[in-house]
C-alpha atoms as a PDB file:
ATOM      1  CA  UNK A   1      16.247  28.782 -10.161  1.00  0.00           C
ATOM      2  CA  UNK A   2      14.233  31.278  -8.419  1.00  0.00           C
ATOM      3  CA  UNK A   3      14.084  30.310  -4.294  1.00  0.00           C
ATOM      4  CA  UNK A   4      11.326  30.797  -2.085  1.00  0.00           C
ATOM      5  CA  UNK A   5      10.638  30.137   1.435  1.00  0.00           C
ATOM      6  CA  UNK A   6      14.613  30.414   2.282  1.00  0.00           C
ATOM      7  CA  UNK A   7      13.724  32.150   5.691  1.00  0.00           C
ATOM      8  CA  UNK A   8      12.582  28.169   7.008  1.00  0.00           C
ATOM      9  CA  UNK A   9      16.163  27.689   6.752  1.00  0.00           C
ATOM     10  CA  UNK A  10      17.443  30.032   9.776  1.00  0.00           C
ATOM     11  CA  UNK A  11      17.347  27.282  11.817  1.00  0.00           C
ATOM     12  CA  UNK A  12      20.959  26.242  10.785  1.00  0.00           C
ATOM     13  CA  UNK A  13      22.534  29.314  12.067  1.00  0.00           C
ATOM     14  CA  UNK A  14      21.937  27.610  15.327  1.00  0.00           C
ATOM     15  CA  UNK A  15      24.111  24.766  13.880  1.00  0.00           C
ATOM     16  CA  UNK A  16      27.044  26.267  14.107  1.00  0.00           C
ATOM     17  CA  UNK A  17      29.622  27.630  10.861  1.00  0.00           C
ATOM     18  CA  UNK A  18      28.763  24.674   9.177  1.00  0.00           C
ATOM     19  CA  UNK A  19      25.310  25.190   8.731  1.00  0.00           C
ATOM     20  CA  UNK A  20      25.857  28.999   7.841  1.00  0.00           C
ATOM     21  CA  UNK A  21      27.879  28.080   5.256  1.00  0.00           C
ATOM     22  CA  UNK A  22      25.920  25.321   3.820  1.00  0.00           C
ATOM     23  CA  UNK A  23      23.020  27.753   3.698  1.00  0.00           C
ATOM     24  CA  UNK A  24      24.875  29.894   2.093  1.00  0.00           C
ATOM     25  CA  UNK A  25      26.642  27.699  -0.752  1.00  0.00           C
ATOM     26  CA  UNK A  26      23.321  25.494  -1.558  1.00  0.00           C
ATOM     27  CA  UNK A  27      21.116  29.395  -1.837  1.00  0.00           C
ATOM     28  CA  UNK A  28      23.968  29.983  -4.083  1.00  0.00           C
ATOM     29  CA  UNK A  29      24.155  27.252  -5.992  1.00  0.00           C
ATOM     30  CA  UNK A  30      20.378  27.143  -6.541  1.00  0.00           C
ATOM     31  CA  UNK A  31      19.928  30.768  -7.779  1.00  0.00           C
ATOM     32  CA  UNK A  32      22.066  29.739 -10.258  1.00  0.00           C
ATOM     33  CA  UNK A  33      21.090  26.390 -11.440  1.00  0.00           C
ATOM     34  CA  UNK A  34      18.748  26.581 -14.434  1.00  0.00           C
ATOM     35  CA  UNK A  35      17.666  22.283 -13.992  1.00  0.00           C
ATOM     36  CA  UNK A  36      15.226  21.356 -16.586  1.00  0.00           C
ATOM     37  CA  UNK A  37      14.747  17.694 -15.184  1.00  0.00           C
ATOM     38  CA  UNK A  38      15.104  15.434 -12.116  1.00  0.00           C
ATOM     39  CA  UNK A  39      17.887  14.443 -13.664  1.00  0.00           C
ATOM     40  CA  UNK A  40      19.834  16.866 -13.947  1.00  0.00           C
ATOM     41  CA  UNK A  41      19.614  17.804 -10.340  1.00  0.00           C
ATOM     42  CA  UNK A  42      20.521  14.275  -9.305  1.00  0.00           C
ATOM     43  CA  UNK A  43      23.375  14.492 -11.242  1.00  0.00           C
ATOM     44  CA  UNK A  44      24.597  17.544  -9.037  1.00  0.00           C
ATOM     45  CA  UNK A  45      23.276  16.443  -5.708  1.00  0.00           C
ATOM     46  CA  UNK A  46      23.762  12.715  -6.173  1.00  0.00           C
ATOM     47  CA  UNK A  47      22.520  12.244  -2.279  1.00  0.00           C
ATOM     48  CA  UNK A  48      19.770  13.915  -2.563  1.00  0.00           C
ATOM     49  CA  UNK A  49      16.066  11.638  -2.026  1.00  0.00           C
ATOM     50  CA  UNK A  50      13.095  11.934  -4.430  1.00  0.00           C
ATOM     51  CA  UNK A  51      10.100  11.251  -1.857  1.00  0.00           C
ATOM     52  CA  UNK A  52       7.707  12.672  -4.287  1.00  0.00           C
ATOM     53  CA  UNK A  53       6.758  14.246  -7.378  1.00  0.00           C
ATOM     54  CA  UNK A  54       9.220  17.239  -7.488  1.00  0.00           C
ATOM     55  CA  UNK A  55       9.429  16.952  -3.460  1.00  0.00           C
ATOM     56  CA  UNK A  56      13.269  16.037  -2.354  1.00  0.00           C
ATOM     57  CA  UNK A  57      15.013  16.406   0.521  1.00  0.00           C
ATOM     58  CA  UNK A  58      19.067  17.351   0.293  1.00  0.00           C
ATOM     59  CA  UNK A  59      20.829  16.431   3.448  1.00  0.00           C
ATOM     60  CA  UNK A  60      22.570  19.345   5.518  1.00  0.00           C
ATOM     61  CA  UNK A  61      26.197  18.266   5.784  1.00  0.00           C
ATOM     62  CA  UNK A  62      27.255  16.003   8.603  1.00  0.00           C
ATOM     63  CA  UNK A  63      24.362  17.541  10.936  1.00  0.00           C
ATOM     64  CA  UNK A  64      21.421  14.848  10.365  1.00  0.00           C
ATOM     65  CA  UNK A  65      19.173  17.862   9.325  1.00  0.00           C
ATOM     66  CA  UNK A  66      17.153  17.667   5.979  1.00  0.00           C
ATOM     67  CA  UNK A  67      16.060  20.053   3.419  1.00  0.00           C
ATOM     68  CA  UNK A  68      12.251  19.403   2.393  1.00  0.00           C
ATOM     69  CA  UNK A  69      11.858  21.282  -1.293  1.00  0.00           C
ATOM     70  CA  UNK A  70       9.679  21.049  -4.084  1.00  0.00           C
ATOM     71  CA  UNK A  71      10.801  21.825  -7.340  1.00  0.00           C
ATOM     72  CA  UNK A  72       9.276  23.196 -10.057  1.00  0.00           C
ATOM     73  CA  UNK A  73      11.457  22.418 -13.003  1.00  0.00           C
ATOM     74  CA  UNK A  74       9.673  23.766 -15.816  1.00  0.00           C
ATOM     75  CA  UNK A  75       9.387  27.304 -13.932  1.00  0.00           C
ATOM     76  CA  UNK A  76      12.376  27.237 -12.546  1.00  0.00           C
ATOM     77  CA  UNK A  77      11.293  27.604  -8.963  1.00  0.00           C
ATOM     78  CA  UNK A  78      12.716  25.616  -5.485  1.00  0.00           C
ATOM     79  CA  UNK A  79       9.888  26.351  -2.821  1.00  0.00           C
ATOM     80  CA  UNK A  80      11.973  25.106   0.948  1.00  0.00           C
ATOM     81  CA  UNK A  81       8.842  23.508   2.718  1.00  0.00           C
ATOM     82  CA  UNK A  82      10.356  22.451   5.647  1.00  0.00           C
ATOM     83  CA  UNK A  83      13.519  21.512   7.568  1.00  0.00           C
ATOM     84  CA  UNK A  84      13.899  18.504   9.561  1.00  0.00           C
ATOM     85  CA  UNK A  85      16.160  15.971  11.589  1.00  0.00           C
ATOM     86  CA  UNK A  86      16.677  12.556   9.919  1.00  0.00           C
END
């Protein structure tokens, strides 16, 4: 999956290691998913929240911070909107 709009997400330096490294594993891990369906992300992020059509927000660690993305399955793109507190 091709990410955009990854620079929202330097906020969570200021949390600490923990959010340096979860920036760094889920950037990671999203370059190289290839999902094709809802599903199939669900399946590898089984916390994550569908509040939309293609709009979910993934849950930073233990830090009560969200992830706001929309996904574009079917061209493979993950566009970070916003991040949040819960």
């Amino acid at each position: 999956m091709r990410l955009i709009g990854k620079e929202k997400l330097t906020l969570l330096q200021q949390a600490g290691q923990d959010g340096k490294k979860w920036i760094s594993n889920w950037s990671t891990e999203i370059s190289h998913a290839n999902w094709k369906h809802e599903s199939e992300l669900i399946h590898r992020y089984p916390s994550v929240i569908a509040i939309g059509r293609n709009v979910f927000l993934f849950k930073v660690g233990n830090s009560g911070l969200l992830v706001k993305a929309k996904i574009s399955f079917l061209q493979g793109i993950v566009l970070v909107e916003s991040l949040s507190e819960s």
